[in-house]
PDB file of N, CA and C in Angstrom:
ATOM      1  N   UNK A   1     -87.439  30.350   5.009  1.00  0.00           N
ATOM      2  CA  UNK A   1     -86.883  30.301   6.354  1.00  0.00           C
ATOM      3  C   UNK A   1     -85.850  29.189   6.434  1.00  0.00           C
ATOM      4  N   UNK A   2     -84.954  29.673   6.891  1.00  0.00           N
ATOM      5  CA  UNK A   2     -84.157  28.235   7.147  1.00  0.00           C
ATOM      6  C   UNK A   2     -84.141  27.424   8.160  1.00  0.00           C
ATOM      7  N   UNK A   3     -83.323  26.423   7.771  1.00  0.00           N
ATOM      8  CA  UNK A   3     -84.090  25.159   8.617  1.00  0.00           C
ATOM      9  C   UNK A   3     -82.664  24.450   9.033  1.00  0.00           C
ATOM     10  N   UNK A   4     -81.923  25.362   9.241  1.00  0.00           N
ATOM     11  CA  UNK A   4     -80.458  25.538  10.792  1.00  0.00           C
ATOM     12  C   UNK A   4     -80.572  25.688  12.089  1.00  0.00           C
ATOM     13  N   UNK A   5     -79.715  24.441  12.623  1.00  0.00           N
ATOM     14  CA  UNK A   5     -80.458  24.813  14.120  1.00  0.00           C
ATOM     15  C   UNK A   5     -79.787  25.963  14.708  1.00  0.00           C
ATOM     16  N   UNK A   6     -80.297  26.288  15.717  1.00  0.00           N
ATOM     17  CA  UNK A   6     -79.317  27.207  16.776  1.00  0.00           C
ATOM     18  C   UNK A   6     -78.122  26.991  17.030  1.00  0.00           C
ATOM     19  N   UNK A   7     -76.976  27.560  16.691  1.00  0.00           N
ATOM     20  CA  UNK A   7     -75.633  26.963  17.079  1.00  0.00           C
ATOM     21  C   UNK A   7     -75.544  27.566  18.381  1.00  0.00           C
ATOM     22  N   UNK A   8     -74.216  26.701  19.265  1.00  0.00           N
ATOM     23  CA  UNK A   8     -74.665  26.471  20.690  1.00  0.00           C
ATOM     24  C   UNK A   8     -73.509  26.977  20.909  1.00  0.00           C
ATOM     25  N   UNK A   9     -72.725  27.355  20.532  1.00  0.00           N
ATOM     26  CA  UNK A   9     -71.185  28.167  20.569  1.00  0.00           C
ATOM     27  C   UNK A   9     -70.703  29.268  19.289  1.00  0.00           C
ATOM     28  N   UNK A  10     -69.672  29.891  19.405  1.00  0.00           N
ATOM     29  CA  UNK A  10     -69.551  31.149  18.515  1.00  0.00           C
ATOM     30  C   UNK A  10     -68.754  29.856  17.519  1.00  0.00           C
ATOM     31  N   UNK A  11     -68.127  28.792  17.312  1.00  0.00           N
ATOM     32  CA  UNK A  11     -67.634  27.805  16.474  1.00  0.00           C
ATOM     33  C   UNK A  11     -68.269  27.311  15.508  1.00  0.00           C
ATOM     34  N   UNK A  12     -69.824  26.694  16.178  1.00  0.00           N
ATOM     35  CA  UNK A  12     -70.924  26.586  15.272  1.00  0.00           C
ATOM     36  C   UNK A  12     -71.511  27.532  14.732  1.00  0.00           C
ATOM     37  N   UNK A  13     -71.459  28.764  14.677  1.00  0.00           N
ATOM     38  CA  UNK A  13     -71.864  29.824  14.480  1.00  0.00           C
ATOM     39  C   UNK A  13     -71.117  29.954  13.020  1.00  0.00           C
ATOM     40  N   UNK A  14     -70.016  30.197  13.528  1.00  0.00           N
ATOM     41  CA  UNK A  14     -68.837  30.236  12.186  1.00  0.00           C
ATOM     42  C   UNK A  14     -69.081  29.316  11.260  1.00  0.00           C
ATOM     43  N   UNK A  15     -69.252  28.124  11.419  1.00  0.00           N
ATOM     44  CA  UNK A  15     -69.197  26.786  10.483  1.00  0.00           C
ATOM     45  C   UNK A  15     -70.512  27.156   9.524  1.00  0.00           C
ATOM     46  N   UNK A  16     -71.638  27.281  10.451  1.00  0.00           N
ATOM     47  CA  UNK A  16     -73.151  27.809   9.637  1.00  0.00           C
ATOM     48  C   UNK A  16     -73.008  28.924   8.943  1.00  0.00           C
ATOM     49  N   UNK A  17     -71.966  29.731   9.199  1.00  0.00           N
ATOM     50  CA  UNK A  17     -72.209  30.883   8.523  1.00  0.00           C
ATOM     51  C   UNK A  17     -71.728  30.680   7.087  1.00  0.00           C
ATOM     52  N   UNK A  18     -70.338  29.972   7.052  1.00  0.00           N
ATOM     53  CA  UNK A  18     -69.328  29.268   5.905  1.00  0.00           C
ATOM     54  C   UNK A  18     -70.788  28.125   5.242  1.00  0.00           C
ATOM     55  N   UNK A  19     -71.181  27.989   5.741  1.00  0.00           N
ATOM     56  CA  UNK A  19     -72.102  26.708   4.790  1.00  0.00           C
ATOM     57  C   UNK A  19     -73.112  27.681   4.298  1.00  0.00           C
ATOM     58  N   UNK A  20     -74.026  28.882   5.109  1.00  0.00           N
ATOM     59  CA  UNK A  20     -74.397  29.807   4.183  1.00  0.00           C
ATOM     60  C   UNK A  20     -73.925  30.253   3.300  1.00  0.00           C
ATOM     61  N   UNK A  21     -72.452  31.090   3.109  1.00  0.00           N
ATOM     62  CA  UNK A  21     -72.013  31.742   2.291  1.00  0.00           C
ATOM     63  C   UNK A  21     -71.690  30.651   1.162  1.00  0.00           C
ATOM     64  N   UNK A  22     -71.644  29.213   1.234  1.00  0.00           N
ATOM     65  CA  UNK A  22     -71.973  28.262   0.456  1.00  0.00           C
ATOM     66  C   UNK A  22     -72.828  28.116  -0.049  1.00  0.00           C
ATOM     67  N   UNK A  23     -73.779  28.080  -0.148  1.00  0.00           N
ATOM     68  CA  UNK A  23     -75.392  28.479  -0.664  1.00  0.00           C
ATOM     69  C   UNK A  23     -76.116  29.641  -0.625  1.00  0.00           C
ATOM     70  N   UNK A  24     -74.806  30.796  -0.231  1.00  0.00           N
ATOM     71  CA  UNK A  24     -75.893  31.994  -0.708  1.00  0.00           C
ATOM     72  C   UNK A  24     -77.244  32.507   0.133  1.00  0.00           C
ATOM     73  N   UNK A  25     -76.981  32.747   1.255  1.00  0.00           N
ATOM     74  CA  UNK A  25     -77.897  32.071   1.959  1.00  0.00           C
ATOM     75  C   UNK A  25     -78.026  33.548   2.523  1.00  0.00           C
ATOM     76  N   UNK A  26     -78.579  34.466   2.464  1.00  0.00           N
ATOM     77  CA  UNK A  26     -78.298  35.958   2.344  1.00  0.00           C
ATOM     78  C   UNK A  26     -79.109  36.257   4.000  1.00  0.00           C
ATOM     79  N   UNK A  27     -80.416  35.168   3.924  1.00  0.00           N
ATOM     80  CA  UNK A  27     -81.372  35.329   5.208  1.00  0.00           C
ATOM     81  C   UNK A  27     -80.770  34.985   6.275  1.00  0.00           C
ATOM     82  N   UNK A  28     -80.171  33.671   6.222  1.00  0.00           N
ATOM     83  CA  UNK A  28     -79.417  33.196   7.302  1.00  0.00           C
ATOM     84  C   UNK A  28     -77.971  33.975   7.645  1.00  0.00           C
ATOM     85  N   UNK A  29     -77.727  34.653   6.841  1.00  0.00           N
ATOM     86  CA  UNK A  29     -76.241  35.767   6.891  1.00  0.00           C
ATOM     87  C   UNK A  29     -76.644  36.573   7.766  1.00  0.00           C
ATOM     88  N   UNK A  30     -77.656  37.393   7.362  1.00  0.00           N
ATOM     89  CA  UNK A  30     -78.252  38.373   7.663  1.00  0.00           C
ATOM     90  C   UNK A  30     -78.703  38.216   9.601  1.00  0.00           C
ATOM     91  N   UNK A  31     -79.322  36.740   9.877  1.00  0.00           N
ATOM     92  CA  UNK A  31     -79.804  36.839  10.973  1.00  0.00           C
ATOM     93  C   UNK A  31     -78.740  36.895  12.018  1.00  0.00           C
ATOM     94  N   UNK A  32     -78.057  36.175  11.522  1.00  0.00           N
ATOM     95  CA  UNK A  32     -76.625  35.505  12.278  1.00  0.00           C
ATOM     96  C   UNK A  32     -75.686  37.021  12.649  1.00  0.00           C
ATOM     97  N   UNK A  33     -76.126  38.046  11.750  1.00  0.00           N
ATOM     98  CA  UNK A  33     -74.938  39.202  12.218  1.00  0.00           C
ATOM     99  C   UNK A  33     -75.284  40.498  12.908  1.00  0.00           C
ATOM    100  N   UNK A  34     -74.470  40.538  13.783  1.00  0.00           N
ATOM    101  CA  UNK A  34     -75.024  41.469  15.015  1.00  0.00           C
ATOM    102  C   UNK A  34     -75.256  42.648  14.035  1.00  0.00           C
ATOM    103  N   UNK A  35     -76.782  43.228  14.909  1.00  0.00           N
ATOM    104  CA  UNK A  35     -77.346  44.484  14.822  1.00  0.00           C
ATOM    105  C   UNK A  35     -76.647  45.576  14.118  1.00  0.00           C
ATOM    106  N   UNK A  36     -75.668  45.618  15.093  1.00  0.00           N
ATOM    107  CA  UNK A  36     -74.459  46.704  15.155  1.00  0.00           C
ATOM    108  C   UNK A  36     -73.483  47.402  14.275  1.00  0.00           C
ATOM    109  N   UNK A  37     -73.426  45.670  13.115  1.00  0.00           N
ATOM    110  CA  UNK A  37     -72.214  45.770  12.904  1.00  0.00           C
ATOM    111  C   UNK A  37     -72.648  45.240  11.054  1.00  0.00           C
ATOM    112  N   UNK A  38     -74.230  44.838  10.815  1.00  0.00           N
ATOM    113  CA  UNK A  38     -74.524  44.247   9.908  1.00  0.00           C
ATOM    114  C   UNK A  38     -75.091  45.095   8.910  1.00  0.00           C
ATOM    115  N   UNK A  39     -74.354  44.950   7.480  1.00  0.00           N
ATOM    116  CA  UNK A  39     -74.998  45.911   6.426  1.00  0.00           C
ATOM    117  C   UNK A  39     -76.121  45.845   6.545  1.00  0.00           C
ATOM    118  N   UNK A  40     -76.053  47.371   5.590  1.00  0.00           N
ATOM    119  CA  UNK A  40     -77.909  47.552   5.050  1.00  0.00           C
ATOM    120  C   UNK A  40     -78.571  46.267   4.069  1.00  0.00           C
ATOM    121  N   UNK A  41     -77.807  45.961   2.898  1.00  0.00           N
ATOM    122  CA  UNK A  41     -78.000  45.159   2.217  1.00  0.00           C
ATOM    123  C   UNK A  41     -76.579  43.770   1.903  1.00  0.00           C
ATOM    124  N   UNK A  42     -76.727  42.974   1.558  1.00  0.00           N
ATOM    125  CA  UNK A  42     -76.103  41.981   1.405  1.00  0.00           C
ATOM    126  C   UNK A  42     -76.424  41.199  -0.123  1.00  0.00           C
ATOM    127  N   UNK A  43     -75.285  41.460  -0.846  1.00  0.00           N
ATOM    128  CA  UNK A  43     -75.538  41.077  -2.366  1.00  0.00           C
ATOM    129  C   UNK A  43     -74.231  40.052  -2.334  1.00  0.00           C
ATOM    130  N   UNK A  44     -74.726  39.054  -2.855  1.00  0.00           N
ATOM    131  CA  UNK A  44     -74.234  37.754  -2.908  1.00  0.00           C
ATOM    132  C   UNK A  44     -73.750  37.166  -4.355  1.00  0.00           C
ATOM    133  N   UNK A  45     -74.332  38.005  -5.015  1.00  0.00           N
ATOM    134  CA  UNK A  45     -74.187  37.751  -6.233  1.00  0.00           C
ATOM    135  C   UNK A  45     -72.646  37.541  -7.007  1.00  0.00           C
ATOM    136  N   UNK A  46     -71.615  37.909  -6.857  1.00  0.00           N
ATOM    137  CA  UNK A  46     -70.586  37.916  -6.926  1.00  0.00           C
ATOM    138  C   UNK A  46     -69.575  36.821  -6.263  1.00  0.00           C
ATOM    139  N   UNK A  47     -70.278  36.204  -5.194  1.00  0.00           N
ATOM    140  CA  UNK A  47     -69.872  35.299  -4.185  1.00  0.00           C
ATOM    141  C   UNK A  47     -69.083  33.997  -4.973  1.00  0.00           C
ATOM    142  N   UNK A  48     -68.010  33.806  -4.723  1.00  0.00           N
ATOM    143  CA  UNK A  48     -66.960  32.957  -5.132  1.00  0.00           C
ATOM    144  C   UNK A  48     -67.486  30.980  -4.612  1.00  0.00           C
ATOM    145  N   UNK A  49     -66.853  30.268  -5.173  1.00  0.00           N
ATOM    146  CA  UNK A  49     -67.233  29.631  -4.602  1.00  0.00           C
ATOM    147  C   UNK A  49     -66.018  28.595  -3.816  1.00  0.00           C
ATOM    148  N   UNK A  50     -66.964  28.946  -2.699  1.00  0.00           N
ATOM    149  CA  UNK A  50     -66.509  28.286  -1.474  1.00  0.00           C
ATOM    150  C   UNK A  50     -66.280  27.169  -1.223  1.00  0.00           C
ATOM    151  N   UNK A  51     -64.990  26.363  -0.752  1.00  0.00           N
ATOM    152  CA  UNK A  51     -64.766  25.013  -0.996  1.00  0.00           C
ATOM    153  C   UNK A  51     -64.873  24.275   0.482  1.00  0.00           C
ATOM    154  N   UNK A  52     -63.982  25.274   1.498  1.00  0.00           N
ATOM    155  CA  UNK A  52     -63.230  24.933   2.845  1.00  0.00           C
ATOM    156  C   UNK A  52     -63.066  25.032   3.778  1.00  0.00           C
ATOM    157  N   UNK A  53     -63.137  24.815   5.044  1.00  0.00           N
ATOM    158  CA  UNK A  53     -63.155  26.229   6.032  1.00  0.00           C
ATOM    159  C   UNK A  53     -61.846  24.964   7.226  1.00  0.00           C
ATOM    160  N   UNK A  54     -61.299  25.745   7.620  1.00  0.00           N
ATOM    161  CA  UNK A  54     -60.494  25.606   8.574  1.00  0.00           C
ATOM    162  C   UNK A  54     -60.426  26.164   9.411  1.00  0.00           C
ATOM    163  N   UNK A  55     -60.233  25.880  10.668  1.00  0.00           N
ATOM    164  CA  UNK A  55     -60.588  26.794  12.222  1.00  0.00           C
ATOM    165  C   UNK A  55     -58.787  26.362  12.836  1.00  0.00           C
ATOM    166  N   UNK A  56     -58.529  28.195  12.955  1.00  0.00           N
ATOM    167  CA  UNK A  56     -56.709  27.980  13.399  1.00  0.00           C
ATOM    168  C   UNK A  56     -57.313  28.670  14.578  1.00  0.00           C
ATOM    169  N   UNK A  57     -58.314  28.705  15.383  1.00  0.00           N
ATOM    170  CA  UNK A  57     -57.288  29.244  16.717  1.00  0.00           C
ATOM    171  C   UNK A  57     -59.262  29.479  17.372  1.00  0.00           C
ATOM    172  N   UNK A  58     -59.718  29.015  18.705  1.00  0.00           N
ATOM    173  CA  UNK A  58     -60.937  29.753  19.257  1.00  0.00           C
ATOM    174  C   UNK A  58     -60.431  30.299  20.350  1.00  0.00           C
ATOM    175  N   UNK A  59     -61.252  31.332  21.073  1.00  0.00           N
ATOM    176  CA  UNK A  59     -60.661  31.894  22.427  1.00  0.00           C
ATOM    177  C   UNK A  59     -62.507  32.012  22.929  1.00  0.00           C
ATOM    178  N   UNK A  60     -62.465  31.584  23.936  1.00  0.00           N
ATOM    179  CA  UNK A  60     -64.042  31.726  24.399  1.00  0.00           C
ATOM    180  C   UNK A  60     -65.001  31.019  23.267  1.00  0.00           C
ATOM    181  N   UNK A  61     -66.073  32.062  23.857  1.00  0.00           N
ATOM    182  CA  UNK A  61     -66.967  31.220  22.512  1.00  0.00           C
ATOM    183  C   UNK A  61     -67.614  30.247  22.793  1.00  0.00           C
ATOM    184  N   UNK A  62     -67.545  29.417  24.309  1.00  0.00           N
ATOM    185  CA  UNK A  62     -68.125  28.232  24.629  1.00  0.00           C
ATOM    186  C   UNK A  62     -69.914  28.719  25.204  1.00  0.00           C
ATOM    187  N   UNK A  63     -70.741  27.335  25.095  1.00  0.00           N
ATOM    188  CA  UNK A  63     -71.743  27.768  25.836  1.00  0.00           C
ATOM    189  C   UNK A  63     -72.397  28.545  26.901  1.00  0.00           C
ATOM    190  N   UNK A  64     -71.311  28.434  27.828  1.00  0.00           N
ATOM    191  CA  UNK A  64     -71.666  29.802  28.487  1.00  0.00           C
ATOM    192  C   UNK A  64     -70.960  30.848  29.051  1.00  0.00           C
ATOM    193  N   UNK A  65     -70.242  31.221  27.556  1.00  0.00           N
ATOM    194  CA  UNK A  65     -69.548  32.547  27.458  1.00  0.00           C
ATOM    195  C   UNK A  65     -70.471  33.413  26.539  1.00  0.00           C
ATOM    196  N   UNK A  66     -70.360  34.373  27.039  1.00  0.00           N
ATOM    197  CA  UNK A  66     -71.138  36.232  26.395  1.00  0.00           C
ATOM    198  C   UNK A  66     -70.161  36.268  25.046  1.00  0.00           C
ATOM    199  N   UNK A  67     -68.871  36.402  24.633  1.00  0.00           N
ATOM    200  CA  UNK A  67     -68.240  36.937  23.726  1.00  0.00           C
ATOM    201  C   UNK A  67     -67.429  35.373  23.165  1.00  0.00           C
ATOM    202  N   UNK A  68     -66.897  35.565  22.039  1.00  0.00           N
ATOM    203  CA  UNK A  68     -66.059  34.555  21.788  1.00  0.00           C
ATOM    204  C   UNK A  68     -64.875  34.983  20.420  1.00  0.00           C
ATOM    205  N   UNK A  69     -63.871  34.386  19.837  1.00  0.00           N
ATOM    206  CA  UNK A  69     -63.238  34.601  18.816  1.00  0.00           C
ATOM    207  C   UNK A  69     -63.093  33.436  18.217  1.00  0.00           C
ATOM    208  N   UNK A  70     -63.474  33.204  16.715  1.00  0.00           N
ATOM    209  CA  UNK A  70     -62.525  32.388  15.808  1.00  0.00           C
ATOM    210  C   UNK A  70     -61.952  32.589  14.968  1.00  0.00           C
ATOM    211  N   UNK A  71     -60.986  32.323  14.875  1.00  0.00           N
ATOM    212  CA  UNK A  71     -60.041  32.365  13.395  1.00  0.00           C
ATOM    213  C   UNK A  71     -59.789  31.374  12.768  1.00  0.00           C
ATOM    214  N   UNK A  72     -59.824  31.618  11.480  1.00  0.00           N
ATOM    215  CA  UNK A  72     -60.467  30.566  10.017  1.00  0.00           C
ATOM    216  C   UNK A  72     -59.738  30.920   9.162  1.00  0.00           C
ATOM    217  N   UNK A  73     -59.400  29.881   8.449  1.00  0.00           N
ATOM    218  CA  UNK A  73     -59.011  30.189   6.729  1.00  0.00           C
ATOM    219  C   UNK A  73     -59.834  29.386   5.734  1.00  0.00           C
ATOM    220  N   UNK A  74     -60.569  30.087   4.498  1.00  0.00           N
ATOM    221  CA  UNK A  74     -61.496  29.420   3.938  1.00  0.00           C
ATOM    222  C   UNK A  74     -61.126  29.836   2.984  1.00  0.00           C
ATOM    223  N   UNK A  75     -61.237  28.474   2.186  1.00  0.00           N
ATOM    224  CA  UNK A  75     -60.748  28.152   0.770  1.00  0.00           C
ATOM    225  C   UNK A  75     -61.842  28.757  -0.346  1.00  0.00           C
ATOM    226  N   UNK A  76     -61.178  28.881  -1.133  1.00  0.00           N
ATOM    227  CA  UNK A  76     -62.556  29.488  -2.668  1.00  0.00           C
ATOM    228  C   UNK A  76     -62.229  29.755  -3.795  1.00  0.00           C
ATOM    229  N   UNK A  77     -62.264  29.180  -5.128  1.00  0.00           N
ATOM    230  CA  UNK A  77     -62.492  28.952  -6.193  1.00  0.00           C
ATOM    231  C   UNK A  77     -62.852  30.651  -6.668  1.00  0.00           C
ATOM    232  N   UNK A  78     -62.313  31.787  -7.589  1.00  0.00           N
ATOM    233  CA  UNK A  78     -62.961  32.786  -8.076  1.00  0.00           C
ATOM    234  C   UNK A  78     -62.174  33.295  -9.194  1.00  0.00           C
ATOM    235  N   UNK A  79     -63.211  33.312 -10.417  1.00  0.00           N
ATOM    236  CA  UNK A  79     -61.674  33.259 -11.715  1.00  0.00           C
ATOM    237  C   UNK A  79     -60.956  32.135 -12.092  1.00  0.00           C
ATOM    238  N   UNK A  80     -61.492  30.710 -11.724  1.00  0.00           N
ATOM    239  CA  UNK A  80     -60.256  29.554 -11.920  1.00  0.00           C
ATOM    240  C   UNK A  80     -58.890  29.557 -10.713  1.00  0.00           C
ATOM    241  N   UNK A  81     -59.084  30.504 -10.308  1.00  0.00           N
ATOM    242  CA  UNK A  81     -57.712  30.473  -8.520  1.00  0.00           C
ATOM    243  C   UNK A  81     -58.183  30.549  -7.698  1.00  0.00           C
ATOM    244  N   UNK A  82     -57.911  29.634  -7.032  1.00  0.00           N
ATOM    245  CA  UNK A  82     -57.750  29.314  -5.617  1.00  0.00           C
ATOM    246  C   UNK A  82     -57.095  30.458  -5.059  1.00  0.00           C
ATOM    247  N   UNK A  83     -58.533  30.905  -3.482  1.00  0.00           N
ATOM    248  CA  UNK A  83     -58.167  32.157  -2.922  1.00  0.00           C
ATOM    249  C   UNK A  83     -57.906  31.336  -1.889  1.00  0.00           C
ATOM    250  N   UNK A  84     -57.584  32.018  -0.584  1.00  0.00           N
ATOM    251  CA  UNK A  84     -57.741  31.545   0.800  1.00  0.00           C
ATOM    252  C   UNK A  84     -58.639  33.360   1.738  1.00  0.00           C
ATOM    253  N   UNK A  85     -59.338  33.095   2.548  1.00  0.00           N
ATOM    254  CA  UNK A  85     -60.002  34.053   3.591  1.00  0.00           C
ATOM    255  C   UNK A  85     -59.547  34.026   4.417  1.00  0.00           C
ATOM    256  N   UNK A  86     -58.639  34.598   5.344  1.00  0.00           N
ATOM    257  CA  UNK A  86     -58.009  34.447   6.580  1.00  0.00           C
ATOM    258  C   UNK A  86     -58.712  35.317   7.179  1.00  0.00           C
ATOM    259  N   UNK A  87     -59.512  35.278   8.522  1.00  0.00           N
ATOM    260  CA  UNK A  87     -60.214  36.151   9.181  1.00  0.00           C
ATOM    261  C   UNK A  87     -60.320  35.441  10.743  1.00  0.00           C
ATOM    262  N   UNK A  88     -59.903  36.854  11.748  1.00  0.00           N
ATOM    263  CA  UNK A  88     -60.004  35.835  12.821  1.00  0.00           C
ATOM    264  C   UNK A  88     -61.347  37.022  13.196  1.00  0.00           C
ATOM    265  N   UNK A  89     -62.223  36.289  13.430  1.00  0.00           N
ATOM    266  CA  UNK A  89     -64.266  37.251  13.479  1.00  0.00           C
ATOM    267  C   UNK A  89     -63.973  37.253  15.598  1.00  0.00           C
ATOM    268  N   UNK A  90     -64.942  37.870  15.395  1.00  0.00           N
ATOM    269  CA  UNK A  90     -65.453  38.445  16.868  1.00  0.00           C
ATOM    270  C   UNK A  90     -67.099  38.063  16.699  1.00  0.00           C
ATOM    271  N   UNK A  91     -67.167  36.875  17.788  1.00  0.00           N
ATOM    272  CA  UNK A  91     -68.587  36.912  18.508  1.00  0.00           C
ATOM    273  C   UNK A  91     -69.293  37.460  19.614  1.00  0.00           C
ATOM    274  N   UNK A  92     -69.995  37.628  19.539  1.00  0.00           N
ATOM    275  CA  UNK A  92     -71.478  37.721  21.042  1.00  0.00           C
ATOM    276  C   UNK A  92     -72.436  36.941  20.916  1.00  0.00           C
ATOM    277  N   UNK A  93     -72.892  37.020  22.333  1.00  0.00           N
ATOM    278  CA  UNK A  93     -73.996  36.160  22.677  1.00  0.00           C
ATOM    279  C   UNK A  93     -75.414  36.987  23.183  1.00  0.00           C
ATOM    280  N   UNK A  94     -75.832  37.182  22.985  1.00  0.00           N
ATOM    281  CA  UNK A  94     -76.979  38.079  23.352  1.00  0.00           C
ATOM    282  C   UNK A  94     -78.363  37.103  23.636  1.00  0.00           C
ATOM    283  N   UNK A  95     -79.088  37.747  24.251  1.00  0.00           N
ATOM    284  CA  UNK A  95     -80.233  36.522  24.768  1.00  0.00           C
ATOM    285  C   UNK A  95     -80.290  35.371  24.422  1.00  0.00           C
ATOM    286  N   UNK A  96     -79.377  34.923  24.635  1.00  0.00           N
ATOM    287  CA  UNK A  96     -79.014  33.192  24.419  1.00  0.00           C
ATOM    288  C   UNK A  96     -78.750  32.898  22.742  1.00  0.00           C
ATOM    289  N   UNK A  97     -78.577  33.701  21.720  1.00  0.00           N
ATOM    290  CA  UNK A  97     -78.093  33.648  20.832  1.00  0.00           C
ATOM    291  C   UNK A  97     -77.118  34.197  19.845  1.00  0.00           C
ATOM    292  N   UNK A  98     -76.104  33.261  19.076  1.00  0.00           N
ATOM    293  CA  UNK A  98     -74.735  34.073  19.087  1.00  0.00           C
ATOM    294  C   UNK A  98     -74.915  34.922  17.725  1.00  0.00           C
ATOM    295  N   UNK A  99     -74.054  35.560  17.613  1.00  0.00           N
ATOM    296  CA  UNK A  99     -73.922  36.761  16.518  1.00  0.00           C
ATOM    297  C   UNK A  99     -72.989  36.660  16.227  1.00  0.00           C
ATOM    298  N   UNK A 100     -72.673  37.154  14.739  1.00  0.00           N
ATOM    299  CA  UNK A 100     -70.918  37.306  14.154  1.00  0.00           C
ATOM    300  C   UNK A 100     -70.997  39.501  14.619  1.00  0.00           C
ATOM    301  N   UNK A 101     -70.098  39.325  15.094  1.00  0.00           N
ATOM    302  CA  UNK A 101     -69.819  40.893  15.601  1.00  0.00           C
ATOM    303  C   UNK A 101     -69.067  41.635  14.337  1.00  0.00           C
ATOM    304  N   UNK A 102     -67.766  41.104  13.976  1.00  0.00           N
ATOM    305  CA  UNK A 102     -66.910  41.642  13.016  1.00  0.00           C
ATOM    306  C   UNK A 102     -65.670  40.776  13.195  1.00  0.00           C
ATOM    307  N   UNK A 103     -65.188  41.149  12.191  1.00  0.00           N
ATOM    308  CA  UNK A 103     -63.649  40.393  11.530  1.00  0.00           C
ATOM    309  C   UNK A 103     -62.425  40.924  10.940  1.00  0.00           C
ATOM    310  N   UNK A 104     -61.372  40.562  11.067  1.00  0.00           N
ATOM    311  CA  UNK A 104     -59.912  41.170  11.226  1.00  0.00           C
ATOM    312  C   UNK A 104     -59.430  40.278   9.943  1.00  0.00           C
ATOM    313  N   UNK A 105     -59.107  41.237   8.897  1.00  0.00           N
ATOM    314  CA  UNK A 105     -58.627  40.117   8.290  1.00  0.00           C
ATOM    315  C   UNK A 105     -57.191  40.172   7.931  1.00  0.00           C
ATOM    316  N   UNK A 106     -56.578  38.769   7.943  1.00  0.00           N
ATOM    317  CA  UNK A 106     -55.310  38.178   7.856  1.00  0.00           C
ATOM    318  C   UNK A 106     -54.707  38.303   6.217  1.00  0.00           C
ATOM    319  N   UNK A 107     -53.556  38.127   5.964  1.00  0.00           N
ATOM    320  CA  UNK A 107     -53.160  37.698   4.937  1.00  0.00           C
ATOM    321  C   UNK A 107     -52.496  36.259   5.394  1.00  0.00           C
ATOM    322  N   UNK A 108     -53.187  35.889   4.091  1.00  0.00           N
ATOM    323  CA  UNK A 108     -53.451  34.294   3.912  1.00  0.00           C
ATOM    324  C   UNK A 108     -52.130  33.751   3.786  1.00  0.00           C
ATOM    325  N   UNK A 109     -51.022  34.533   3.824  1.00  0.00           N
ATOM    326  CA  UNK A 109     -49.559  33.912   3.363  1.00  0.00           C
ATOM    327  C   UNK A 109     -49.159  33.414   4.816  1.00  0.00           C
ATOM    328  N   UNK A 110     -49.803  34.516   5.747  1.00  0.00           N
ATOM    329  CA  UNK A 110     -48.893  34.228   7.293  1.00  0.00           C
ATOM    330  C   UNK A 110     -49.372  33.055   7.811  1.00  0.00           C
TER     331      UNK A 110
END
């Protein structure tokens, strides 16, 4: 079980999720992503490693907003090159706890 607190905005949400996908953290992936929108399975195994995370832009997302957006670029090591993740994700809030909904992803050049 992990031992992360509740993040209190869709920001902290994002940050925990980037420090999971840092450790592989397949349970805490898993809880964190809405119902809706979250695979059957989640294989990690392949998972690059993650150096960085940068936050370009939130819209909502605060404590007591229902929905929120962040957009991120996260750094990662795979093969010896340096990738970048540009994704601006979609949150919810559902009985007082947030969810990653889904994500749009960017090219990392723009």
């Amino acid at each position: 079980m992990s031992e992360i607190p509740e993040p209190a905005t869709a920001e902290e949400l994002m940050r925990s999720r980037f420090e999971a996908f840092k450790r592989a953290d397949a349970a805490w992936l898993e809880r964190t992503w809405h119902p809706s929108t979250r695979p059957e399975t989640l294989d990690l195994s392949d998972n690059p490693r993650w150096r960085g995370l940068q936050i370009v832009d939130r819209v909502a997302g605060g404590v007591g907003d229902t929905d929120g957006v962040v957009e991120f670029r996260a750094t990662y090591i795979e093969n010896g090159e340096l990738g970048v993740l540009h994704e601006r994700s979609r949150f919810v809030r559902e009985d007082g706890r947030w969810f990653y909904l889904d994500g749009e992803l960017h090219d990392a050049g723009h």
